[in-house]
Protein backbone atom coordinates (compact mmCIF):
# COMPACT_ATOMS: atom_id res chain seq x y z
CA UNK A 1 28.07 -59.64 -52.14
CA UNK A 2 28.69 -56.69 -54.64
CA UNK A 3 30.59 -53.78 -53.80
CA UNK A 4 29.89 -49.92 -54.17
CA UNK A 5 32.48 -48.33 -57.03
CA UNK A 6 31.70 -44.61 -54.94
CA UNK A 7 31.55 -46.07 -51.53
CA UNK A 8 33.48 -49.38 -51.66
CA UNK A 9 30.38 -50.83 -49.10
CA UNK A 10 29.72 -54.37 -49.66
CA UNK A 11 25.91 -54.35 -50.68
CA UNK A 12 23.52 -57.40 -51.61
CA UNK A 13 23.87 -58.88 -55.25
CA UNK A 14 20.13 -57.55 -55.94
CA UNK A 15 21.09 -53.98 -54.41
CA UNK A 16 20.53 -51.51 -57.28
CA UNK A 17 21.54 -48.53 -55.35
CA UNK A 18 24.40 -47.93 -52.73
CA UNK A 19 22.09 -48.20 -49.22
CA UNK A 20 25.64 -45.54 -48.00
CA UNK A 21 25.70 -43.23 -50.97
CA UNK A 22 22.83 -43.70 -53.47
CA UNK A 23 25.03 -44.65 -56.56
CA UNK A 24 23.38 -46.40 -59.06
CA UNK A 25 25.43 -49.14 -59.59
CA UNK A 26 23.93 -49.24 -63.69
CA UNK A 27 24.94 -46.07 -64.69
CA UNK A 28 23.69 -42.51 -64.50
CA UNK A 29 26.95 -41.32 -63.02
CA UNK A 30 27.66 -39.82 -59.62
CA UNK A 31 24.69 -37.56 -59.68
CA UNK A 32 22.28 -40.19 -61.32
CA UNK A 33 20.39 -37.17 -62.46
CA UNK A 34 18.22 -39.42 -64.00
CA UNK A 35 16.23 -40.40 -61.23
CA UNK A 36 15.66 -37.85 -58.24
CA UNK A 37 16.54 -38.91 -54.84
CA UNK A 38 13.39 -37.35 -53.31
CA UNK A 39 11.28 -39.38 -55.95
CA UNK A 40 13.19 -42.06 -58.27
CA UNK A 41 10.54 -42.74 -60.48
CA UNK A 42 11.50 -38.82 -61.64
CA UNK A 43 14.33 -37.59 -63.24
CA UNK A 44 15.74 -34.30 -61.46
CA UNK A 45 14.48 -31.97 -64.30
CA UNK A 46 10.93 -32.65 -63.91
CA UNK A 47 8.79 -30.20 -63.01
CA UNK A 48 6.49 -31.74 -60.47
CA UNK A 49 6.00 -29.06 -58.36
CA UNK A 50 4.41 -31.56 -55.03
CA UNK A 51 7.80 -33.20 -54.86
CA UNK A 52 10.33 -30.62 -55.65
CA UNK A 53 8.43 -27.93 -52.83
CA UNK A 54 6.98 -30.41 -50.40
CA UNK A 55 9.86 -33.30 -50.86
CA UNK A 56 8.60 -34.86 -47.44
CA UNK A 57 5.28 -35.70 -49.12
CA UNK A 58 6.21 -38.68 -51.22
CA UNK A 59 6.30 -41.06 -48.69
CA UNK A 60 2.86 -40.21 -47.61
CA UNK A 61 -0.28 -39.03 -49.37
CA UNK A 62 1.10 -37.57 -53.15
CA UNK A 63 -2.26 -38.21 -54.62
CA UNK A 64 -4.19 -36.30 -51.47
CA UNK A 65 -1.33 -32.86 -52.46
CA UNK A 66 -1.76 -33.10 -56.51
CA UNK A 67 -5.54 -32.72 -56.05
CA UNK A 68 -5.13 -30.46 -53.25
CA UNK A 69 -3.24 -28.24 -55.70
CA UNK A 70 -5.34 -28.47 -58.57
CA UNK A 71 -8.03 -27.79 -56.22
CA UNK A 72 -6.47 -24.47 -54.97
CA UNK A 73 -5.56 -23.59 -58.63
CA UNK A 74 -9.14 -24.24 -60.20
CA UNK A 75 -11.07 -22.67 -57.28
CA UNK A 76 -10.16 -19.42 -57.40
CA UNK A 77 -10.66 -19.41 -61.32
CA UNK A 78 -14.44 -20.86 -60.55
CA UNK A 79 -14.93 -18.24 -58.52
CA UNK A 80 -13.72 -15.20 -60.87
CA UNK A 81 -15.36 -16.55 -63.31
CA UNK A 82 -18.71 -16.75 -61.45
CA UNK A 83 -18.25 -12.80 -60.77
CA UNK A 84 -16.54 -13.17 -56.96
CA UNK A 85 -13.66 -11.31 -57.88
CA UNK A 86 -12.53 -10.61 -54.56
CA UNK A 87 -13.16 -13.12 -52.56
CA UNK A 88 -11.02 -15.40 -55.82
CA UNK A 89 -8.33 -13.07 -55.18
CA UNK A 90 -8.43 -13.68 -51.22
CA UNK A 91 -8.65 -17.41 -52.15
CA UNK A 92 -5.87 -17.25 -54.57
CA UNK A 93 -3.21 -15.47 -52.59
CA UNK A 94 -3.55 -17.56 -49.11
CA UNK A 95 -3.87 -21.12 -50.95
CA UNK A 96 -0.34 -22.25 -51.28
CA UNK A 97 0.41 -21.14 -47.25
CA UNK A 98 -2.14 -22.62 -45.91
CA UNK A 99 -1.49 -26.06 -48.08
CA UNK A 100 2.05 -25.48 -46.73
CA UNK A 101 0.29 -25.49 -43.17
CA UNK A 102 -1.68 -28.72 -43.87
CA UNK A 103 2.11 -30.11 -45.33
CA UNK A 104 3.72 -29.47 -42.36
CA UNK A 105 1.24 -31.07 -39.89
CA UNK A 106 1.33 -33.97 -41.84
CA UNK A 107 4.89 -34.57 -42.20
CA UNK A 108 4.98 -33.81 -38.32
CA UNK A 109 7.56 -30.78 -39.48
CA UNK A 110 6.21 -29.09 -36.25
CA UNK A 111 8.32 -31.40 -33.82
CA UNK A 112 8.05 -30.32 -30.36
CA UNK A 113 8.58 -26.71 -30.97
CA UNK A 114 4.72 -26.28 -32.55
CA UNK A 115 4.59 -22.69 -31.78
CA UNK A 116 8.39 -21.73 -32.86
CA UNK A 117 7.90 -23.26 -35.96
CA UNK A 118 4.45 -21.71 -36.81
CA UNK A 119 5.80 -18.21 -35.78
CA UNK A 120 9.02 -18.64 -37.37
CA UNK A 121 7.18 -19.75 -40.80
CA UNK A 122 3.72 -17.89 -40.67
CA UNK A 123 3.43 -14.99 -38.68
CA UNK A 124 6.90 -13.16 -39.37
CA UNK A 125 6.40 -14.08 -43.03
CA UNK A 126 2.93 -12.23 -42.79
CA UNK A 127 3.82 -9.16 -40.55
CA UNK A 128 7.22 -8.36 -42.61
CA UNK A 129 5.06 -8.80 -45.74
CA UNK A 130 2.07 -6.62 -45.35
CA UNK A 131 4.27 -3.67 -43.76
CA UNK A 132 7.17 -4.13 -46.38
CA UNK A 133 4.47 -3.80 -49.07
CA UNK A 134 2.27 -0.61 -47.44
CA UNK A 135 5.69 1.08 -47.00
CA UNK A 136 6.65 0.14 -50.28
CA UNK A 137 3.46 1.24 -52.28
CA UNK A 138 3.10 4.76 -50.34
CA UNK A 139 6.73 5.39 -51.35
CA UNK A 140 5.90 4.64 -55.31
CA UNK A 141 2.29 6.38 -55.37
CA UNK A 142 4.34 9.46 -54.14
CA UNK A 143 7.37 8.82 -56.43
CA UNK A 144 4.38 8.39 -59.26
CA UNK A 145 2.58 11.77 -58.46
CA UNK A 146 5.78 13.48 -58.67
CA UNK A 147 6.96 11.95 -62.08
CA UNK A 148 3.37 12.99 -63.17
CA UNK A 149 4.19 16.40 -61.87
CA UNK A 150 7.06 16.71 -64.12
CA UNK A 151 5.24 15.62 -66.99
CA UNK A 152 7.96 13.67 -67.86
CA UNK A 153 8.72 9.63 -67.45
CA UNK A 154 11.87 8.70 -65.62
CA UNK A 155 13.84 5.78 -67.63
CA UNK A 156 15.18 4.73 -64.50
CA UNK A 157 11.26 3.93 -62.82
CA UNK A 158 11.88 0.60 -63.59
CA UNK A 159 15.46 0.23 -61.20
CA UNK A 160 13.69 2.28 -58.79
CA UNK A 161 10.88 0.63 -58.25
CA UNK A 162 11.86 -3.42 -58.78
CA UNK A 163 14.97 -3.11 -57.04
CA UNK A 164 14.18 -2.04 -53.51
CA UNK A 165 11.47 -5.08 -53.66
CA UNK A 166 13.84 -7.47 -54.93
CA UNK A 167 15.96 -6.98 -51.49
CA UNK A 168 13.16 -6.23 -49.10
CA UNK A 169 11.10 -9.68 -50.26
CA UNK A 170 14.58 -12.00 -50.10
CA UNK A 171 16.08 -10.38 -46.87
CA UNK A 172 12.85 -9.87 -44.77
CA UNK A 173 11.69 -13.62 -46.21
CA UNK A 174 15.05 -15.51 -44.80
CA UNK A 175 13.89 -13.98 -41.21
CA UNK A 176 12.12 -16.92 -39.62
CA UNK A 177 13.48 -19.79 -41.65
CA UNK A 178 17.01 -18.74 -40.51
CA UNK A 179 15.56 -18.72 -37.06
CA UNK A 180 14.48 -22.36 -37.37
CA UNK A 181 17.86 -23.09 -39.33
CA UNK A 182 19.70 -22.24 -36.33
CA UNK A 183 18.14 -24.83 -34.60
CA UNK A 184 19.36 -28.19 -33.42
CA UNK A 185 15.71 -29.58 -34.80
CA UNK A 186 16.12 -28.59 -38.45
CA UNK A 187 19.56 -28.16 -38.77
CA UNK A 188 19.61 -29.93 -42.55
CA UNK A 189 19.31 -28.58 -45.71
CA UNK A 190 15.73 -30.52 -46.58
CA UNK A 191 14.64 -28.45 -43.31
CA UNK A 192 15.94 -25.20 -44.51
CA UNK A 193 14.96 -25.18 -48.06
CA UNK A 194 11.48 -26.22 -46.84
CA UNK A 195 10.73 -23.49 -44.44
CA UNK A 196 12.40 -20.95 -46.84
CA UNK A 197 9.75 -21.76 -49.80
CA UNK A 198 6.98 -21.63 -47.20
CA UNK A 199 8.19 -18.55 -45.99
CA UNK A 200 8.49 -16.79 -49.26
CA UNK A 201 5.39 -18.27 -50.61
CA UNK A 202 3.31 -16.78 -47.11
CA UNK A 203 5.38 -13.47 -48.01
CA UNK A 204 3.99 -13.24 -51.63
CA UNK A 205 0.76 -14.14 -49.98
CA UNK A 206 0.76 -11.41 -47.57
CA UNK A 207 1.94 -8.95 -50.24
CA UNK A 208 -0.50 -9.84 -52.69
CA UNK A 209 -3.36 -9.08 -50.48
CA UNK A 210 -1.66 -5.58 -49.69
CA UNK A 211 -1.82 -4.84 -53.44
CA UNK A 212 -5.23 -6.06 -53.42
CA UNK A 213 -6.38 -4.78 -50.29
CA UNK A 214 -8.57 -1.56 -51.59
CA UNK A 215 -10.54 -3.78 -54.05
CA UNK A 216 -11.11 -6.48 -51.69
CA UNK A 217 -12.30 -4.06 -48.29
CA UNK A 218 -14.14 -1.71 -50.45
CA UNK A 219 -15.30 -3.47 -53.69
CA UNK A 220 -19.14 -5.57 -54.44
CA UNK A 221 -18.06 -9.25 -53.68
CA UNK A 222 -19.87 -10.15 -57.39
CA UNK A 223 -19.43 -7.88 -59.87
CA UNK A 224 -21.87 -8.68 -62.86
CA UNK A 225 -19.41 -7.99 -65.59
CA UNK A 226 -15.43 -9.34 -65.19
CA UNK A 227 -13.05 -9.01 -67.91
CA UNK A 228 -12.31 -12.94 -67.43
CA UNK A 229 -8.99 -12.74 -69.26
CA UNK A 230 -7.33 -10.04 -67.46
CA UNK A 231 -8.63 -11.10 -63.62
CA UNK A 232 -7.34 -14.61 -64.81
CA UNK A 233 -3.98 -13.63 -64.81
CA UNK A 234 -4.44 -12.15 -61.22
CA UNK A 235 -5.49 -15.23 -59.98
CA UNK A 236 -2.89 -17.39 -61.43
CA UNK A 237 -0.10 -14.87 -60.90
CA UNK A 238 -1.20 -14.07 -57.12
CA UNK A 239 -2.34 -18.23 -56.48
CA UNK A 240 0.46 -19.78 -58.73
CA UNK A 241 3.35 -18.31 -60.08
CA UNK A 242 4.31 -15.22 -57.78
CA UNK A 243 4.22 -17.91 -54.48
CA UNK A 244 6.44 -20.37 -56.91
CA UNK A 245 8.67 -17.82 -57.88
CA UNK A 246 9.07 -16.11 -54.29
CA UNK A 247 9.70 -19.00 -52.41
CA UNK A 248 11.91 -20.61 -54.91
CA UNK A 249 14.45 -17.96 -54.34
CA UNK A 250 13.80 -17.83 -50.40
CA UNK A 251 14.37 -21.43 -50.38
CA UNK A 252 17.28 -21.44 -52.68
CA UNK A 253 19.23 -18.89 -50.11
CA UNK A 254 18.06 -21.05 -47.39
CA UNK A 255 19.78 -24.42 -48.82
CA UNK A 256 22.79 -22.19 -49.33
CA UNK A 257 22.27 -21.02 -45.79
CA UNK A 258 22.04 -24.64 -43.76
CA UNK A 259 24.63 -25.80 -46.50
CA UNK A 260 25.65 -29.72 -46.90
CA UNK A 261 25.22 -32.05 -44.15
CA UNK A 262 24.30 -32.02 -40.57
CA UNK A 263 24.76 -29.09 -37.88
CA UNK A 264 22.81 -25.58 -37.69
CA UNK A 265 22.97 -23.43 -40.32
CA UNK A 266 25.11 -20.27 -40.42
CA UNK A 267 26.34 -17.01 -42.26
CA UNK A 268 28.54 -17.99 -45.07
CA UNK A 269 30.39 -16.52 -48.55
CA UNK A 270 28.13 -19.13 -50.03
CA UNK A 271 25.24 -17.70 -48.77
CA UNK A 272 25.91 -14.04 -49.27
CA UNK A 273 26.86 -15.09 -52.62
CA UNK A 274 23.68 -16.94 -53.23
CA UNK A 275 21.52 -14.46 -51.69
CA UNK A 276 22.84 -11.58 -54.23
CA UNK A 277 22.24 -14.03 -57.43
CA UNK A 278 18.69 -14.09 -55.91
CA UNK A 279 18.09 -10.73 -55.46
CA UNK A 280 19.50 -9.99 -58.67
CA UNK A 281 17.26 -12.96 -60.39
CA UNK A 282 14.19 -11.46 -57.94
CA UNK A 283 15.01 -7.71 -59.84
CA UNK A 284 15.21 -9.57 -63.27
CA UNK A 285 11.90 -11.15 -62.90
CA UNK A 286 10.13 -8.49 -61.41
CA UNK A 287 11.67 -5.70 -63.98
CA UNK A 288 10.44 -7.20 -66.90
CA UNK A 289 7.20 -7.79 -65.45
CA UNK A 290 6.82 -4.42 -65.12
CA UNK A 291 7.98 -3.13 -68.64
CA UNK A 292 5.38 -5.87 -70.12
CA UNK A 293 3.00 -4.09 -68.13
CA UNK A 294 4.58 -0.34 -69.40
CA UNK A 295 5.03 -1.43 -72.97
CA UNK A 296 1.97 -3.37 -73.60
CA UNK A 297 -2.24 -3.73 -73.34
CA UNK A 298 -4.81 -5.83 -73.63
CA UNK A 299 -4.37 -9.27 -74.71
CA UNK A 300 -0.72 -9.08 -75.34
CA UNK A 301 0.05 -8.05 -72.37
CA UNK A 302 -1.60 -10.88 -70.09
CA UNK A 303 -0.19 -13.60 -72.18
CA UNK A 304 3.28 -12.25 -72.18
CA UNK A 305 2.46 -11.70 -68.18
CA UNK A 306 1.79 -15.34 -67.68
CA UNK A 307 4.12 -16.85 -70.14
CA UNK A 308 7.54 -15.00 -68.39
CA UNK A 309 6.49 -16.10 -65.13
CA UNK A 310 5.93 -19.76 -65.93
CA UNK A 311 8.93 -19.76 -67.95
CA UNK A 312 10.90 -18.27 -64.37
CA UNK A 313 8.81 -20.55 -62.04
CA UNK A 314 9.25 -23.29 -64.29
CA UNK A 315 13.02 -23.18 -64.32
CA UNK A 316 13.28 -22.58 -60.10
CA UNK A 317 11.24 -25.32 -59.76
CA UNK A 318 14.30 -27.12 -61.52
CA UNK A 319 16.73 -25.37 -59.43
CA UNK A 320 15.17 -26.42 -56.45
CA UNK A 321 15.10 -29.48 -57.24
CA UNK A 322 18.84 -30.10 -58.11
CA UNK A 323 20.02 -28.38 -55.39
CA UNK A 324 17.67 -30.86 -53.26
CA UNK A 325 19.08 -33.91 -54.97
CA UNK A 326 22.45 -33.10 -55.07
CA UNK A 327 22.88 -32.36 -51.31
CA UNK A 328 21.11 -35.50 -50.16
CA UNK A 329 23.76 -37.35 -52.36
CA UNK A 330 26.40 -35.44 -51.63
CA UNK A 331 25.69 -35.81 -47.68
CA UNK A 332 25.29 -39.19 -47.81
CA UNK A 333 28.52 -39.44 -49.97
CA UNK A 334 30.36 -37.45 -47.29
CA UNK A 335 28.81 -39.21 -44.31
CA UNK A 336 29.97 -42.85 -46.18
CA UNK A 337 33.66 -41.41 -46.68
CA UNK A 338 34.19 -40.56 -42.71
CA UNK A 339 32.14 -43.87 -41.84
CA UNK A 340 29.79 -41.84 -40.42
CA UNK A 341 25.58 -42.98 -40.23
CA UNK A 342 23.70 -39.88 -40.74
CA UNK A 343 20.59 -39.42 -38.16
CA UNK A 344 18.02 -38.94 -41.23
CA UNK A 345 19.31 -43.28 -42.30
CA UNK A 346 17.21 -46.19 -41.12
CA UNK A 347 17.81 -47.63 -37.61
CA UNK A 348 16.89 -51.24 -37.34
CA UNK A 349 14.02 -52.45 -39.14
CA UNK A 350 12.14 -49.94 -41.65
CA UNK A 351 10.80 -49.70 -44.77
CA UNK A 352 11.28 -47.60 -47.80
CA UNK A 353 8.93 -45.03 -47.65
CA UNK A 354 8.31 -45.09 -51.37
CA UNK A 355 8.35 -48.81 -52.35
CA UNK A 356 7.71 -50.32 -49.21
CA UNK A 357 10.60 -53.05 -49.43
CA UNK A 358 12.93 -53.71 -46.13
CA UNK A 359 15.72 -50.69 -45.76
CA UNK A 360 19.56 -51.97 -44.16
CA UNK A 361 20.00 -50.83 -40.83
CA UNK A 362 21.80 -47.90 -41.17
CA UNK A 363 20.77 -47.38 -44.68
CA UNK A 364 20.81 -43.64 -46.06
CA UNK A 365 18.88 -44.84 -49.12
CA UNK A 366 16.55 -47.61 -50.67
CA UNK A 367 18.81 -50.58 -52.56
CA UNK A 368 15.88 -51.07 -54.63
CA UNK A 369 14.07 -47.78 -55.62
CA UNK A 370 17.20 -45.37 -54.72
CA UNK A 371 14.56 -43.15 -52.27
CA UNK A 372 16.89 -41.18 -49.63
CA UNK A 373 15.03 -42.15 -45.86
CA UNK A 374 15.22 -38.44 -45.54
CA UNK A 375 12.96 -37.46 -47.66
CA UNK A 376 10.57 -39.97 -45.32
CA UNK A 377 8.55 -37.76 -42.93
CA UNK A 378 9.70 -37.25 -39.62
CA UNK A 379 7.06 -39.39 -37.93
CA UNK A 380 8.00 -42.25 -40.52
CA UNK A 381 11.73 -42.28 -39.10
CA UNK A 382 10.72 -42.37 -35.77
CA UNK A 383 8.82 -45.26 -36.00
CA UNK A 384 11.74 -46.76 -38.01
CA UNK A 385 13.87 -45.90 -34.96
CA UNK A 386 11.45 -47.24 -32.14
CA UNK A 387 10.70 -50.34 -34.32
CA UNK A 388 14.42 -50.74 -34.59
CA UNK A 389 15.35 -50.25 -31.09
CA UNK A 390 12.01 -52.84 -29.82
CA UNK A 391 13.37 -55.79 -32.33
């Protein structure tokens, strides 16, 4: 038998993680940032945007979700290109919720509370989004008409205008994920961060077809000539990048929210503090959006468009995905030091949801791939539970 050096738990001479803690017992250091807990065949910095936004997904059908989002990516820009403006921008903007829905009933994230969770996730998301944005864009077409009034341009337009967003989108976007957080059902941080990207994605969703709305009720469904390179950008922006960016900072205030290790999430320093870096990163983001859009045309102005916001969704995607590894080590870490079994571990006999070989009972990882059993789907532990309890 080998021991841990984090844990001091005896493991199996083959064991190349801790089953307690998830060291690597070959290096990579405490944080073994070399190969993500959620997926160890990826270091933490990737930018696979399947497992770092739908982390419960590995274990199941990853395949079925990378085409599913290439799908939702490349339809919309069939359609614009084909002259169905609208009905691409309708396509792009509800495409990453309703994948989120399909997520969710696969994973069994539902539970037993089907109709909390789809309320909590969904609706309030959609409700708080289209009436933040109609308030929102009455108040700047009136603030516009009187700047044109004055025949002069305000400097401060831009801190008018991207501010007030910034704190509408990440308070009104926490609403129903802290909801759920609060709940005995999803009180982890995998829960929490989940719900919060879904939520802010459905929010950008919601808000993009406010902006849209006039073009989509009123305009021709084909329109025989699109300026491809321009409507592009809408698509990718409203389908891609604005639900990436959106719910990456929802979710990030949510982790902060449910914070490390089990019991419902609360109201914390931590997450005041993390909720102001967000807002602040939200007014950032959206600020110099909006001077690329003031200080530029044409060409340059749609590839600097697209460029800043996959630069910003790329690194959030990172973010997320650190703060995601780090807590399931640093739970299970915690959990090992008070001889504690987290209930997300393996009971009895079960499998590793990534490389199929046996788990320990009581295992919070896989000794041979490093996989944490929580990012297994719910229905996956459960049978690892029954099958445990029946041997």
């Amino acid at each position: 038998m080998a021991t841990c050096a984090q844990c001091n738990r005896e493991l199996p001479d083959v064991a190349r993680y801790c089953f307690a803690c998830g060291t690597d017992r070959y290096g990579q250091g405490k944080n073994r940032t070399d190969s993500y807990a959620v997926q160890p065949g990826e270091t933490v910095r990737s930018l696979n945007v399947i497992t770092s936004i739908m982390p419960q997904a590995n274990g199941t059908m990853p395949q079925t979700y990378r085409f599913a989002l290439v799908l939702v990516i490349g339809a919309p820009v069939v359609l614009m290109l084909a002259g169905f403006v609208s009905l691409a921008l309708v396509m792009a903007s509800v495409s990453m919720p309703c994948l989120y829905m399909f997520y969710f009933r696969d994973v069994n994230e539902w539970e037993d509370q089907p109709a909390l969770t789809f309320v909590a996730t969904t609706l309030v998301s959609i409700i708080t989004g289209v009436l933040f944005t109609r308030i929102w864009m009455t108040w700047q077409v009136a603030s516009d008409r009187a700047a044109s009034a004055s025949g002069s341009y305000d400097a401060m337009q831009l801190l008018r205008y991207s501010l007030p967003v910034a704190v509408g989108v990440v308070l009104l976007a926490q609403a129903g994920p802290i909801l759920l957080a609060r709940q005995d059902d999803y009180d982890d941080l995998i829960d929490a961060m989940t719900f919060g990207v879904a939520s802010g994605a459905t929010f950008a969703a919601a808000e993009s077809l406010s902006v849209f709305w006039s073009l989509i009720s009123t305009g021709a469904w084909r329109q025989d000539e699109v300026d491809t390179l321009y409507w592009t950008t809408q698509v990718l922006v409203a389908g891609v990048f604005k639900p990436l960016i959106v719910g990456s900072f929802v979710g990030i205030c949510l982790a902060a929210f449910a914070g490390i290790g089990e019991g419902p999430g609360r109201f914390s320093q931590r997450h005041s503090r993390i909720t102001a870096t967000v807002i602040i990163g939200l007014f950032a983001y959206l600020s110099i959006q909006d001077a690329i859009t003031q200080l530029t045309d044409g060409v340059t102005q749609t590839v600097a468009s697209v460029l800043w916001s996959a630069v910003v969704a790329a690194y959030l995607l990172t973010r997320v995905r650190m703060t995601l590894h780090l807590a399931l080590i640093e739970a299970a870490t915690e959990a090992a030091a008070r001889d504690l079994v987290p209930k997300g571990s393996n009971k009895g006999i079960g499998f590793c949801p990534a490389c199929r070989m046996p788990l320990l009972d009581g295992a919070s990882f896989c000794t041979a791939c490093g996989t944490a059993t929580r990012a297994a789907s719910k229905a996956a532990r459960r049978d690892m539970a029954t099958e445990g309890v029946a041997s």
